[in-house]
PDB file of N, CA and C in Angstrom:
ATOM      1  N   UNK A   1       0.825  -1.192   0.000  1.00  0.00           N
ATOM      2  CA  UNK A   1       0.000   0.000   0.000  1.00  0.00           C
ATOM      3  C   UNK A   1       0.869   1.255   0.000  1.00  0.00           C
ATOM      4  N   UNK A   2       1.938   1.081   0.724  1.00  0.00           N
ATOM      5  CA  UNK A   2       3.249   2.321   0.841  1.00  0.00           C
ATOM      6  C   UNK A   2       3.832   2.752  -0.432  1.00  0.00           C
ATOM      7  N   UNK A   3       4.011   1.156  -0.659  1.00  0.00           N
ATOM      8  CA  UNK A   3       4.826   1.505  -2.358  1.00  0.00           C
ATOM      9  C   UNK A   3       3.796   2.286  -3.387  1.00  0.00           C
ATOM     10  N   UNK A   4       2.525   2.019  -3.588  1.00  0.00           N
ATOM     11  CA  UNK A   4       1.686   2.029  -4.616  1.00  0.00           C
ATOM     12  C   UNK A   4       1.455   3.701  -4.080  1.00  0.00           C
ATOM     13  N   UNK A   5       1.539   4.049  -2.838  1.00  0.00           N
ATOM     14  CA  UNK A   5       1.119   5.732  -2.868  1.00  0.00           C
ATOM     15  C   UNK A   5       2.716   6.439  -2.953  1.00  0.00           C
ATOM     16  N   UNK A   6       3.523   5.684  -2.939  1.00  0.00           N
ATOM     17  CA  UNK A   6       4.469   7.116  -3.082  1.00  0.00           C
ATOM     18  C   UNK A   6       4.872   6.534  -4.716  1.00  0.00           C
ATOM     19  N   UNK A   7       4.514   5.279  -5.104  1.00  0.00           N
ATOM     20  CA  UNK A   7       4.837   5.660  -6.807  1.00  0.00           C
ATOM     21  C   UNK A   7       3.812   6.577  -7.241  1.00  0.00           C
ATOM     22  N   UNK A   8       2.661   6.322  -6.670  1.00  0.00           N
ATOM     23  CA  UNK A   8       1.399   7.741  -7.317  1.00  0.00           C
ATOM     24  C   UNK A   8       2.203   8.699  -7.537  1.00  0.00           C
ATOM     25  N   UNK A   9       2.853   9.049  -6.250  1.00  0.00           N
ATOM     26  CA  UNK A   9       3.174  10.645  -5.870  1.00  0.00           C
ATOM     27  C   UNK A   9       4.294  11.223  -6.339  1.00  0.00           C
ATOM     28  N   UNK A  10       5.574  10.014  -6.955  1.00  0.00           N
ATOM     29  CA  UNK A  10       6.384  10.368  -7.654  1.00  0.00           C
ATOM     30  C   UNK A  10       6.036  10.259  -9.406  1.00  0.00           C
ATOM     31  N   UNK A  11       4.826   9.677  -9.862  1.00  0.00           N
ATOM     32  CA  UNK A  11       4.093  10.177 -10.636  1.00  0.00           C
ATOM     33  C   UNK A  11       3.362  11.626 -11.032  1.00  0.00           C
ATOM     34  N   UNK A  12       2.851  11.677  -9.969  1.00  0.00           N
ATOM     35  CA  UNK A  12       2.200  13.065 -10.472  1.00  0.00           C
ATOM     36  C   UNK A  12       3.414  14.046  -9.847  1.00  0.00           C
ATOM     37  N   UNK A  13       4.111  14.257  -9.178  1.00  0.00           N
ATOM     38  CA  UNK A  13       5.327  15.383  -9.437  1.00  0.00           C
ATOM     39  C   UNK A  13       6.256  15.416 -10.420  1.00  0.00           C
ATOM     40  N   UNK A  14       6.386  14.045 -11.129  1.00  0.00           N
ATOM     41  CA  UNK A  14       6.965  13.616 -12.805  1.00  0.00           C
ATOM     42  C   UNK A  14       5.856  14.899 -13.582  1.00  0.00           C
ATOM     43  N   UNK A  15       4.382  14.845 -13.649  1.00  0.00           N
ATOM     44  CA  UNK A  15       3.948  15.072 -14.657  1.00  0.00           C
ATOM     45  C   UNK A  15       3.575  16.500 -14.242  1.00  0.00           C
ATOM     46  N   UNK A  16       3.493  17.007 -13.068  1.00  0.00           N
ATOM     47  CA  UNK A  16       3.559  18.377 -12.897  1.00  0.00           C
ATOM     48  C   UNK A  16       4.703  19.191 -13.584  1.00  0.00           C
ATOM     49  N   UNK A  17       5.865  18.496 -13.041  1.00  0.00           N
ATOM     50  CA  UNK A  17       7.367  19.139 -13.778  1.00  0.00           C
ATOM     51  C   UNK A  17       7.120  18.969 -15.426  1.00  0.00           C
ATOM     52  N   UNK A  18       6.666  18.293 -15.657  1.00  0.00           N
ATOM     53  CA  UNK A  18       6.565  18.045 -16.918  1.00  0.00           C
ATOM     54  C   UNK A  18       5.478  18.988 -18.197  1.00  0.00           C
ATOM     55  N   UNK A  19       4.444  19.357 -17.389  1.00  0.00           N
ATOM     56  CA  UNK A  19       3.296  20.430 -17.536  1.00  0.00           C
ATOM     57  C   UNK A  19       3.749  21.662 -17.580  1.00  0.00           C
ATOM     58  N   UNK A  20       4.725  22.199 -16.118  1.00  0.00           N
ATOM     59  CA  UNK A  20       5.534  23.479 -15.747  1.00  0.00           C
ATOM     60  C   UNK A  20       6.129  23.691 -17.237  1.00  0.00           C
ATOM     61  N   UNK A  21       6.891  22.753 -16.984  1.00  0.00           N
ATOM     62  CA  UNK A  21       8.250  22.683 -18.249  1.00  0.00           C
ATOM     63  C   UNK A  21       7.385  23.189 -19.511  1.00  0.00           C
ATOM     64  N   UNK A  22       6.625  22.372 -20.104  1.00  0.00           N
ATOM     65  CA  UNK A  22       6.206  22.608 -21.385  1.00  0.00           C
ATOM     66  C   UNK A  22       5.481  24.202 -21.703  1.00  0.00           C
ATOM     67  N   UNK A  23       4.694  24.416 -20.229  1.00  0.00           N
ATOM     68  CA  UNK A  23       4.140  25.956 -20.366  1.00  0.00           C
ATOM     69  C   UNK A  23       5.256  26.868 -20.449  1.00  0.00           C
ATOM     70  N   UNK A  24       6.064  26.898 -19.975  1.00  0.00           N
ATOM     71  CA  UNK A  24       7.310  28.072 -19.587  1.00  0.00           C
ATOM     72  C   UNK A  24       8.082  27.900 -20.879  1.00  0.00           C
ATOM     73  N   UNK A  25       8.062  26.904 -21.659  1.00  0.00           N
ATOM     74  CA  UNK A  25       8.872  26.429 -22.918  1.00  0.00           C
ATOM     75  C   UNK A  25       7.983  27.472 -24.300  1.00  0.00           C
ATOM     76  N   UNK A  26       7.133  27.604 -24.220  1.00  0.00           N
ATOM     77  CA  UNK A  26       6.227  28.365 -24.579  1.00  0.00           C
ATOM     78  C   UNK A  26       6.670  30.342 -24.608  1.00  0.00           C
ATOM     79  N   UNK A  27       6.905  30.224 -23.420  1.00  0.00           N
ATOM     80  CA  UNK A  27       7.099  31.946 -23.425  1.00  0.00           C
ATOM     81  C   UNK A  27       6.789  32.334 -22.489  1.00  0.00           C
ATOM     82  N   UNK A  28       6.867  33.126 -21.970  1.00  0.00           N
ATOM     83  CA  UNK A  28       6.213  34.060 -20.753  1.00  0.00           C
ATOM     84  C   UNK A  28       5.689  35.229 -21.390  1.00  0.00           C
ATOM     85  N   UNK A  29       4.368  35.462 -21.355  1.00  0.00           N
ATOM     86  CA  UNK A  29       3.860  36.779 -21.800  1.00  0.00           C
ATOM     87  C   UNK A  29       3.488  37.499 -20.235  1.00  0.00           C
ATOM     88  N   UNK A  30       4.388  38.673 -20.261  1.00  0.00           N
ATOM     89  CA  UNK A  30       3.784  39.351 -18.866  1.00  0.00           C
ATOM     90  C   UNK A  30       2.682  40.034 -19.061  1.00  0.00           C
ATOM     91  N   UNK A  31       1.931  40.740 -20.501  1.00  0.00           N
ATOM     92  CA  UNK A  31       0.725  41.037 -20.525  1.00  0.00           C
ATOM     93  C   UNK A  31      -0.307  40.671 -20.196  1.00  0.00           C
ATOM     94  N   UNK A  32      -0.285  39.023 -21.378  1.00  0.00           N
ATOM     95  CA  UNK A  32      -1.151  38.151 -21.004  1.00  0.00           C
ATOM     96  C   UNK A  32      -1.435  38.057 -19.166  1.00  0.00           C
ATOM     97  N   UNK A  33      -0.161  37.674 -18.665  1.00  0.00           N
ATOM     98  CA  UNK A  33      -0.619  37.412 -17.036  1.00  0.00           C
ATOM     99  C   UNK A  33      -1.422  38.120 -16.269  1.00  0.00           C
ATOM    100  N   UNK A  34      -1.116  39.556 -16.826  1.00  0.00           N
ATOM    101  CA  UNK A  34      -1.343  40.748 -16.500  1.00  0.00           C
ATOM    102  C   UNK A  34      -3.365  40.804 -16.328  1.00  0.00           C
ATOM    103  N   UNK A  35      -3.591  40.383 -18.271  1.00  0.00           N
ATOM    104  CA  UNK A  35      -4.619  40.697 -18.143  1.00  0.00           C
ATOM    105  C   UNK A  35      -5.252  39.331 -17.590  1.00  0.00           C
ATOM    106  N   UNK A  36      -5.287  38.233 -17.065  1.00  0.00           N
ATOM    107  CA  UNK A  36      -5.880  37.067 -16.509  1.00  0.00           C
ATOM    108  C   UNK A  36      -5.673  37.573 -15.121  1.00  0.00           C
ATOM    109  N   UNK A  37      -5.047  37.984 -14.349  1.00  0.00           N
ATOM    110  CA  UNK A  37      -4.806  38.593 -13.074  1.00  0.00           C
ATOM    111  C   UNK A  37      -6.197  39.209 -13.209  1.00  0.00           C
ATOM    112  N   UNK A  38      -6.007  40.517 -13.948  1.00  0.00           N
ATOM    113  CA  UNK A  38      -7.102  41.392 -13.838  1.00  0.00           C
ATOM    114  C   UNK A  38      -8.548  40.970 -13.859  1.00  0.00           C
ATOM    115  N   UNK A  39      -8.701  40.513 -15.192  1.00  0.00           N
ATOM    116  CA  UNK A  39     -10.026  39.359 -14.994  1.00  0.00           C
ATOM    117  C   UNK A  39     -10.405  38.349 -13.561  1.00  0.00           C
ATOM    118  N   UNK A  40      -9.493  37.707 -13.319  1.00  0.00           N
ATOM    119  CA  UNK A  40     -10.100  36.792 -12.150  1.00  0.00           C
ATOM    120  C   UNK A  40     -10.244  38.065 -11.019  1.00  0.00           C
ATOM    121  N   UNK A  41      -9.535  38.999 -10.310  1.00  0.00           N
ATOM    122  CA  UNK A  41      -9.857  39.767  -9.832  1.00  0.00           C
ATOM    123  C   UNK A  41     -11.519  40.499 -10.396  1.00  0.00           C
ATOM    124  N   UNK A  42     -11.146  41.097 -11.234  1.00  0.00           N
ATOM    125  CA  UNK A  42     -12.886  41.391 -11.454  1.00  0.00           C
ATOM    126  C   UNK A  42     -13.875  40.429 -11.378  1.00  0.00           C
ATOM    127  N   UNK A  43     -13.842  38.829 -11.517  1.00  0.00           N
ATOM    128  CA  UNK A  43     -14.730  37.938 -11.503  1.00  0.00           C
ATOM    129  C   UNK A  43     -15.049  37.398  -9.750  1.00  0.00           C
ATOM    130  N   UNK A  44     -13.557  38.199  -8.927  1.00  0.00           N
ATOM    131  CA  UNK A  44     -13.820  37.689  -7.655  1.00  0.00           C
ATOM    132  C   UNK A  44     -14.841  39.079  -6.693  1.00  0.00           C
ATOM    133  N   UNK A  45     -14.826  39.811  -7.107  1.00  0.00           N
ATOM    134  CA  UNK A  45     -15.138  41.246  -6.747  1.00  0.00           C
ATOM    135  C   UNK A  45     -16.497  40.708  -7.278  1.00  0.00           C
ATOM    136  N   UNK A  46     -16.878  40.342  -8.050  1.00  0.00           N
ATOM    137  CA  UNK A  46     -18.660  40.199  -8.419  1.00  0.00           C
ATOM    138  C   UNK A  46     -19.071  38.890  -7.946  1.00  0.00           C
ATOM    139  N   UNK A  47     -18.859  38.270  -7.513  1.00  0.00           N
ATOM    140  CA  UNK A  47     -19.591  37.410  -6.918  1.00  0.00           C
ATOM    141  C   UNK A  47     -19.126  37.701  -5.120  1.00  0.00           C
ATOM    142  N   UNK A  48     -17.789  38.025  -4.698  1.00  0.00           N
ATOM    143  CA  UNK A  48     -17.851  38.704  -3.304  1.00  0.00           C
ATOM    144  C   UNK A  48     -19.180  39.304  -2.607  1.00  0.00           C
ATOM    145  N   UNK A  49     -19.598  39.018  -0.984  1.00  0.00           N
ATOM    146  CA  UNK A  49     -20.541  39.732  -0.751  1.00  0.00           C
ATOM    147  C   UNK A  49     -20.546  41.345  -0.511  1.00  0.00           C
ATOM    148  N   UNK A  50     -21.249  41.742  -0.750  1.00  0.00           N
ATOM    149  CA  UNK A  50     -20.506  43.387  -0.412  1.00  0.00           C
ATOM    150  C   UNK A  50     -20.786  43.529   1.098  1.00  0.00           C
ATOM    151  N   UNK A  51     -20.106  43.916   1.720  1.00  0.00           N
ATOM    152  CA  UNK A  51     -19.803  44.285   2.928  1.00  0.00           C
ATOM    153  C   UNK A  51     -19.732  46.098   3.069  1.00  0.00           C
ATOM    154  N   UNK A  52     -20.669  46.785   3.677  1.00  0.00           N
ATOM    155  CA  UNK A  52     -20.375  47.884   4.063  1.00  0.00           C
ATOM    156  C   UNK A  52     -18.849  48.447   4.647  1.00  0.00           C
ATOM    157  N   UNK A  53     -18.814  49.884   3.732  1.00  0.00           N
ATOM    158  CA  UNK A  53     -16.846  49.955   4.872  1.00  0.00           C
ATOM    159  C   UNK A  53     -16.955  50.339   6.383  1.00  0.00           C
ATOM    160  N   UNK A  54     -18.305  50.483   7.209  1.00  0.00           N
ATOM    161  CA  UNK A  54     -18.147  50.941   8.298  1.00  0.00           C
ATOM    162  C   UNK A  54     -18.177  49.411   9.329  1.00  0.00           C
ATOM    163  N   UNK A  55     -18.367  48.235   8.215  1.00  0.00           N
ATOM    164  CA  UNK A  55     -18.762  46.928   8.927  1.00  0.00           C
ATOM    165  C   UNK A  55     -17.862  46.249   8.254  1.00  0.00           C
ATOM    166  N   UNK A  56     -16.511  46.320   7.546  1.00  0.00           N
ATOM    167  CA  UNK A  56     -15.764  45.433   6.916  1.00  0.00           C
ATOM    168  C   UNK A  56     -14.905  45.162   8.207  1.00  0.00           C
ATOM    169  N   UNK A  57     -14.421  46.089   9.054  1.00  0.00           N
ATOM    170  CA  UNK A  57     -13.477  45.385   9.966  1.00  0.00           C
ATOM    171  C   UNK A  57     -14.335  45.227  11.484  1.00  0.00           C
ATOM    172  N   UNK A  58     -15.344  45.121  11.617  1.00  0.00           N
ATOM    173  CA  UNK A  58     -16.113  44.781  12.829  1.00  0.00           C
ATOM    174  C   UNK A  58     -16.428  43.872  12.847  1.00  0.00           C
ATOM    175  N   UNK A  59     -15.618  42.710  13.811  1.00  0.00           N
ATOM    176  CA  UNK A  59     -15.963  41.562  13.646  1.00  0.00           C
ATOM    177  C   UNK A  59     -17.440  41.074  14.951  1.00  0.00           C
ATOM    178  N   UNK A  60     -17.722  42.355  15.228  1.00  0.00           N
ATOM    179  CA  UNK A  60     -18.496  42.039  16.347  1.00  0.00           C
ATOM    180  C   UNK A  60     -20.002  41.971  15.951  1.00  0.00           C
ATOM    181  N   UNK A  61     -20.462  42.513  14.604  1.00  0.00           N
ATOM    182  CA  UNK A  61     -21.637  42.901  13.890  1.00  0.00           C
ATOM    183  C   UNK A  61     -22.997  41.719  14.413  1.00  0.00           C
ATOM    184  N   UNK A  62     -23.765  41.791  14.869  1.00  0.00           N
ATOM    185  CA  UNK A  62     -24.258  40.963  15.016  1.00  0.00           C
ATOM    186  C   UNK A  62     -25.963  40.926  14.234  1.00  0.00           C
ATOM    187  N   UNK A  63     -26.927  39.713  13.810  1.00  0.00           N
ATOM    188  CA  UNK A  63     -27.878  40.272  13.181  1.00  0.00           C
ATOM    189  C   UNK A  63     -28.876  39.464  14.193  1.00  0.00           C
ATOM    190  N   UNK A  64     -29.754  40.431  14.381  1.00  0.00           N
ATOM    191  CA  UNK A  64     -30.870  40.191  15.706  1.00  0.00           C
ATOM    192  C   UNK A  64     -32.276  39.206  14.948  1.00  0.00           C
ATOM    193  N   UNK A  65     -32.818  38.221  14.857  1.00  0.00           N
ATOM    194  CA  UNK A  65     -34.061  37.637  13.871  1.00  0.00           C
ATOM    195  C   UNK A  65     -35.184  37.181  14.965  1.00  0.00           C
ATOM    196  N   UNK A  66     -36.039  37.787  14.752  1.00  0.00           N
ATOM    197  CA  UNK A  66     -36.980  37.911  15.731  1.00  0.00           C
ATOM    198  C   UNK A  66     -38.386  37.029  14.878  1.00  0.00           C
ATOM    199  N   UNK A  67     -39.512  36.901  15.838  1.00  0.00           N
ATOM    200  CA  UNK A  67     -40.350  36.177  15.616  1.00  0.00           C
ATOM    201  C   UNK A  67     -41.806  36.084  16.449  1.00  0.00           C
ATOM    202  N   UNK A  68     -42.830  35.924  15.640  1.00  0.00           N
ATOM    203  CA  UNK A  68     -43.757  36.635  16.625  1.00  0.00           C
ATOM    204  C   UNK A  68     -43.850  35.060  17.591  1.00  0.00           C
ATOM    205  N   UNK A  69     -45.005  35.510  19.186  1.00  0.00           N
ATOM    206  CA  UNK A  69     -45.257  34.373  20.112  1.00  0.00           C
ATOM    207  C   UNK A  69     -46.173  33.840  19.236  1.00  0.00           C
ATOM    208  N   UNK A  70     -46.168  32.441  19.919  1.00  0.00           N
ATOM    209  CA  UNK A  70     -47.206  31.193  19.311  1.00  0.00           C
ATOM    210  C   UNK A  70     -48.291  31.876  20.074  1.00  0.00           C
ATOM    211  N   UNK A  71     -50.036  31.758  19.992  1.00  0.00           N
ATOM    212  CA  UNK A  71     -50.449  31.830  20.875  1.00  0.00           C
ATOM    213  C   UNK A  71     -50.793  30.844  21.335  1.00  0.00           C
ATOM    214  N   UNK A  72     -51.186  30.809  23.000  1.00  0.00           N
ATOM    215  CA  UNK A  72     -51.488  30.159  23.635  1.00  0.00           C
ATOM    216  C   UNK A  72     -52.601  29.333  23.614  1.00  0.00           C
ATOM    217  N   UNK A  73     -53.417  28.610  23.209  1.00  0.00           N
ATOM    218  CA  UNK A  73     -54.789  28.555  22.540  1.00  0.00           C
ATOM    219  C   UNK A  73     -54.579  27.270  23.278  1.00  0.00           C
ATOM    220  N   UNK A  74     -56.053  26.546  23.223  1.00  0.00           N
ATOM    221  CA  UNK A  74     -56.303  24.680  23.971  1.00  0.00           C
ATOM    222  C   UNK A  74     -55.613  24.405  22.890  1.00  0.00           C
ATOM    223  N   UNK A  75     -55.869  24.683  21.276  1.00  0.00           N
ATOM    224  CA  UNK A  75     -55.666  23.886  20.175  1.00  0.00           C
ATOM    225  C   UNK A  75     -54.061  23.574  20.200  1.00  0.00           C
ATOM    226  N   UNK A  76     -53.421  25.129  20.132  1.00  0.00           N
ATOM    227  CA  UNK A  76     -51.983  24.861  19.995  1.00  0.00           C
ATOM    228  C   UNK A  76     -51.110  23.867  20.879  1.00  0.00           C
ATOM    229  N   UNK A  77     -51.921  24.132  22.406  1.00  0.00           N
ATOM    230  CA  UNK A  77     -51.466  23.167  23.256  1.00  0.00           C
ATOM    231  C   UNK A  77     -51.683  21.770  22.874  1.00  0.00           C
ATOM    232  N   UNK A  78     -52.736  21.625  22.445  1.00  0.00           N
ATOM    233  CA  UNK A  78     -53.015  20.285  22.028  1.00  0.00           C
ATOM    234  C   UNK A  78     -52.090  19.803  20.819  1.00  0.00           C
ATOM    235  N   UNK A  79     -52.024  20.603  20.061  1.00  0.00           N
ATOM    236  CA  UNK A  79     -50.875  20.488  18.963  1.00  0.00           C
ATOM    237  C   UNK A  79     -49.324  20.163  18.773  1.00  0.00           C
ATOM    238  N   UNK A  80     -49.180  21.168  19.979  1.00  0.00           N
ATOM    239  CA  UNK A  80     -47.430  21.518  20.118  1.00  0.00           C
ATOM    240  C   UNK A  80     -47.157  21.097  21.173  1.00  0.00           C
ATOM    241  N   UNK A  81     -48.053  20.540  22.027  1.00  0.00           N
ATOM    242  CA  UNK A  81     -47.576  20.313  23.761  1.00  0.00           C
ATOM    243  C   UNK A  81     -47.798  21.164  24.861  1.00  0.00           C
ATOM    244  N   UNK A  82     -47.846  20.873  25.656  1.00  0.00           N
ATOM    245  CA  UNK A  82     -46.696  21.831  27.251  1.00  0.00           C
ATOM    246  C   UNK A  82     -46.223  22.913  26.736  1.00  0.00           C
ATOM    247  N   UNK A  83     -47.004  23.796  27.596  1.00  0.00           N
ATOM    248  CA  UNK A  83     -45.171  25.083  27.756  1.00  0.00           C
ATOM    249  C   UNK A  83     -44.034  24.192  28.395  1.00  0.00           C
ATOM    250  N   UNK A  84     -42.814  24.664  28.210  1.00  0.00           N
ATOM    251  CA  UNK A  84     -41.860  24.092  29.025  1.00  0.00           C
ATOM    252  C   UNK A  84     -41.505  24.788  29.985  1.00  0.00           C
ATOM    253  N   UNK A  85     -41.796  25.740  30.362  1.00  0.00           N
ATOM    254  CA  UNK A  85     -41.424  26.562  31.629  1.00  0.00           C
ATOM    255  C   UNK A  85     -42.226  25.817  32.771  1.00  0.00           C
ATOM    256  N   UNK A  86     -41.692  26.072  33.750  1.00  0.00           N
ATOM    257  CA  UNK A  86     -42.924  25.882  35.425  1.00  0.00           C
ATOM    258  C   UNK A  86     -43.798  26.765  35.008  1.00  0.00           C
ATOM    259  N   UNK A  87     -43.895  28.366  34.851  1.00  0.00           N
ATOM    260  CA  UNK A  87     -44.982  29.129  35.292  1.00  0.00           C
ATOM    261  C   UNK A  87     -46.013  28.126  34.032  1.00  0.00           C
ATOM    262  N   UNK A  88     -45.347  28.382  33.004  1.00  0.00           N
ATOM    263  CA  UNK A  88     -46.268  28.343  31.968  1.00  0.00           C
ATOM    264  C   UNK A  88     -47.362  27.077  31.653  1.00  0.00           C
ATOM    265  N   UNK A  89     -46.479  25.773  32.535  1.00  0.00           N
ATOM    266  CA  UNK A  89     -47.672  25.029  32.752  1.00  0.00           C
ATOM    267  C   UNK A  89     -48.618  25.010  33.719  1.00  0.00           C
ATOM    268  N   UNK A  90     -48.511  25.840  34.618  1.00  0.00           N
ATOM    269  CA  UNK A  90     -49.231  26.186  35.977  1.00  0.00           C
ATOM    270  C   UNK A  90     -50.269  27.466  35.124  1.00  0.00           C
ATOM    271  N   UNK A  91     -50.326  27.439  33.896  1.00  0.00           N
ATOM    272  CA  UNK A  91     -51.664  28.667  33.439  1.00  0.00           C
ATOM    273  C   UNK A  91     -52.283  28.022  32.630  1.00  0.00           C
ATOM    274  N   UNK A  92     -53.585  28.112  32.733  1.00  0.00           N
ATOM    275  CA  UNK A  92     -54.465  27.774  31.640  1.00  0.00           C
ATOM    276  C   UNK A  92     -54.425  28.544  30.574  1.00  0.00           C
ATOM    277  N   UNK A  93     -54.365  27.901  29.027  1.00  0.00           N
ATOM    278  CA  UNK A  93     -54.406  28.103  27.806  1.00  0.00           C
ATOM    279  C   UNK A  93     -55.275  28.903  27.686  1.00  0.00           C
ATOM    280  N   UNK A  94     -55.096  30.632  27.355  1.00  0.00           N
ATOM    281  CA  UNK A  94     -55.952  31.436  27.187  1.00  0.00           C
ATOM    282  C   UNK A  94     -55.301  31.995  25.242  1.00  0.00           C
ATOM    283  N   UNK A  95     -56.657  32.600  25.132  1.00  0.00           N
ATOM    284  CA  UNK A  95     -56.252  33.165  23.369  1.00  0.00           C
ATOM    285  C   UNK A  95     -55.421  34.370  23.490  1.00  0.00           C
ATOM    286  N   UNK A  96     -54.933  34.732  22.167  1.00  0.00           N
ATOM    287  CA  UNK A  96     -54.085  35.882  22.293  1.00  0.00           C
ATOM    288  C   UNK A  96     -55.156  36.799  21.345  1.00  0.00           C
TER     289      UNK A  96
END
């Protein structure tokens, strides 16, 4: 099992060097790089979430999600159960 993963691995660093090699054999265009830099940058900037600048370095931001009460009804009780509190099973199911 030892042998069979490090021949993998001296496989694929054979064919990486080998990939490197052939691109760089090619040329180096610093334009070209230039403009693929630029592009993936603009493609990362549009799908990024936007973040306000007064909330980009606040890591404390927090978002509050609120929700109205169930009401209290026989039905819901009958539905959903028990309150789980003490008080709340010590009251009879009144409407809201």
């Amino acid at each position: 099992m030892k042998l069979r993963n490090l021949t993998l691995a001296a496989g694929t660093i054979a064919l990486a060097a080998a990939v490197t090699q052939a691109a760089f054999a090619q040329g180096y265009d610093r334009a070209a790089s230039a403009r693929a830099a630029q592009n993936l940058a603009q493609d990362a900037s549009a799908i990024a979430p936007q973040v306000p600048p007064d909330q980009a370095l606040n890591p404390t931001t927090t978002v509050t999600v609120t929700s109205q009460p169930v009401p209290d009804t026989p039905a819901n009780r009958a539905r959903f159960g028990q309150p789980l509190s003490h008080a709340g099973r010590l009251t009879a199911p009144i409407g809201d």
